[in-house]
Protein backbone atom coordinates (compact mmCIF):
# COMPACT_ATOMS: atom_id res chain seq x y z
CA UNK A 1 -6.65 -19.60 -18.83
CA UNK A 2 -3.51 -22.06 -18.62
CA UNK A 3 -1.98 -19.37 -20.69
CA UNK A 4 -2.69 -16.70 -18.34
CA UNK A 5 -1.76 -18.01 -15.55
CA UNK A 6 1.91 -19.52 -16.75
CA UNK A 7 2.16 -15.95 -17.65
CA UNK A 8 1.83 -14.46 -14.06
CA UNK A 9 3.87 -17.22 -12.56
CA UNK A 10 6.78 -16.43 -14.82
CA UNK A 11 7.03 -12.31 -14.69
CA UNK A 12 8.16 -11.15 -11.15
CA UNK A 13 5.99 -9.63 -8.64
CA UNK A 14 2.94 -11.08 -10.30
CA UNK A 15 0.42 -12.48 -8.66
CA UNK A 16 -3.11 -14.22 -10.01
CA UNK A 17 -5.97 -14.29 -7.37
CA UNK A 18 -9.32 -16.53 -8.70
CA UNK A 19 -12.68 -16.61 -7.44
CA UNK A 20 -15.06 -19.67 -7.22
CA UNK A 21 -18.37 -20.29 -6.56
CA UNK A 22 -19.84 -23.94 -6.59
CA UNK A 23 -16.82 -25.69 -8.12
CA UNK A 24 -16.69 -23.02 -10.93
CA UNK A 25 -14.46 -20.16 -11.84
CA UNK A 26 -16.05 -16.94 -11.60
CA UNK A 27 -13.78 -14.32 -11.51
CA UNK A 28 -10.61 -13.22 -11.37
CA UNK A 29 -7.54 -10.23 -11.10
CA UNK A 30 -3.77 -10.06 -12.03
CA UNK A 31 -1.89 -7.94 -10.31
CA UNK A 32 2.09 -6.49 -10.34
CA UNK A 33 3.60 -5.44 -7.70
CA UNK A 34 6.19 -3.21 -8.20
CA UNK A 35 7.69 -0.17 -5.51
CA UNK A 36 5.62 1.94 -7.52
CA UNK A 37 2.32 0.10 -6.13
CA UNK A 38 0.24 -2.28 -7.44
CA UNK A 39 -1.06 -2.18 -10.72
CA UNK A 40 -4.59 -4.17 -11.62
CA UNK A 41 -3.57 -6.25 -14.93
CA UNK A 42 -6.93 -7.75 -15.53
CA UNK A 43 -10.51 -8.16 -13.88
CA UNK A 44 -13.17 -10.01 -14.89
CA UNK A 45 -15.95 -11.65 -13.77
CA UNK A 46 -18.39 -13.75 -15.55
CA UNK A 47 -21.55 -11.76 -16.73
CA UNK A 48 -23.79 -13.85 -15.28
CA UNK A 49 -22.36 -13.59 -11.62
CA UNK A 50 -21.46 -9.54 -11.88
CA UNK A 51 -23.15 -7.01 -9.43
CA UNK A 52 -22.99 -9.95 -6.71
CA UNK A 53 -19.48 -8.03 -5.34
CA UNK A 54 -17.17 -10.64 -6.67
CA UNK A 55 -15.29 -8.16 -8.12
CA UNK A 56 -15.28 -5.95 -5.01
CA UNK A 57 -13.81 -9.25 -3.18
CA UNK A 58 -10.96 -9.65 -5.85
CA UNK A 59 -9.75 -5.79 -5.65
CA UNK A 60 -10.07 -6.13 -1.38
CA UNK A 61 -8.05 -9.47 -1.82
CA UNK A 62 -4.83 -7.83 -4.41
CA UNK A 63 -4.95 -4.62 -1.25
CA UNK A 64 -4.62 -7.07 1.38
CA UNK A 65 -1.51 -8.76 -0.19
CA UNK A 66 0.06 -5.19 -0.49
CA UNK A 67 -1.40 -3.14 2.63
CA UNK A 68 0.04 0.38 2.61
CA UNK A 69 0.28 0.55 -1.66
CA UNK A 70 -0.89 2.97 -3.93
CA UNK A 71 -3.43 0.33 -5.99
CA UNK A 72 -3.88 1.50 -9.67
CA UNK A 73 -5.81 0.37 -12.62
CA UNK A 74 -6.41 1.56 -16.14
CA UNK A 75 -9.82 1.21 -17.82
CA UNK A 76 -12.84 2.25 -20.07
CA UNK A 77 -16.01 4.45 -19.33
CA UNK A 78 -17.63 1.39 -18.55
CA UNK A 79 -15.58 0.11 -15.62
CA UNK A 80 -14.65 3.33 -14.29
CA UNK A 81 -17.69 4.06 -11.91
CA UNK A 82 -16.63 0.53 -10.42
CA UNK A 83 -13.04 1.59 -9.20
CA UNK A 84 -14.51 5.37 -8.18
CA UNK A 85 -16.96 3.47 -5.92
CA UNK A 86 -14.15 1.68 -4.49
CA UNK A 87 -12.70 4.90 -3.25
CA UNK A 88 -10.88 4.97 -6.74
CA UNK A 89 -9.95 8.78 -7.82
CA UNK A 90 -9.91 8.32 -11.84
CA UNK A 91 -8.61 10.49 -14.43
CA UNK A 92 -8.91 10.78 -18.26
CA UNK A 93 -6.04 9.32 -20.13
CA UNK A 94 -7.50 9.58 -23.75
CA UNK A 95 -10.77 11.80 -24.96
CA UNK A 96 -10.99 11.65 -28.61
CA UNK A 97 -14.15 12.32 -30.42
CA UNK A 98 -16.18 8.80 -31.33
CA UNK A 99 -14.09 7.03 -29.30
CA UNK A 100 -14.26 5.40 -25.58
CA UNK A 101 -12.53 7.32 -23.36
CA UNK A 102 -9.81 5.81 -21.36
CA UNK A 103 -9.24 6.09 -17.24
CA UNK A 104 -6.26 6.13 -15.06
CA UNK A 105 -7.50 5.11 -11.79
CA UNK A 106 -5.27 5.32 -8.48
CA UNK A 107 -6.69 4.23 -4.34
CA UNK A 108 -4.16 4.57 -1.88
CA UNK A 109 -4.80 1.48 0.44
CA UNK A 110 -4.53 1.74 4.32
CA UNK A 111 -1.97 -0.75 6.16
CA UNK A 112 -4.99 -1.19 7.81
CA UNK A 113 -7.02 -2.68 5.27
């Protein structure tokens, strides 16, 4: 994690937001912000505290740092019902046969938000 983080601190428009619960991490997102939008690096939350809307927290805390940004993320079949619930509109990148198909996802945030 020391890793991680040195990494956002050093690259430009980066930014590392980390979620606690009782003293212990439990999530958290990297982000880079760029006049494009904001792109979602990484998300994770620990699979014992997922479906509890940690995740859900993390994504509304990168759009309020960057109100009025396109938001994007790439990521796997798995996540992608996640980010369309989130008012995410997803489409294929990749769809080969026996393999995982991979999602651009893209939510244009409100200033409002």
């Amino acid at each position: 994690m020391a890793r991680v983080r040195q990494g956002y601190r050093e690259e430009l428009g980066c930014g590392l937001i980390a979620a606690g619960l009782d003293g212990c991490l439990v999530g958290a997102i990297g982000y880079r912000d760029s006049a494009g939008g904001v792109e979602v690096k990484h998300l994770a939350v620990r699979p014992d505290k997922r479906h509890s809307g940690i995740a859900r927290a993390l994504i509304q805390g990168v759009i309020a740092t960057s109100p009025g940004k396109e938001l994007f993320a790439e990521t796997h079949d798995g996540a992608v019902g996640f980010y369309n619930r989130l008012g995410f509109h997803s489409e294929p990148l990749t769809r080969n046969p026996g393999t995982e198909t991979r999602w651009k996802c893209r939510r244009q945030t409100n200033v409002e938000e």
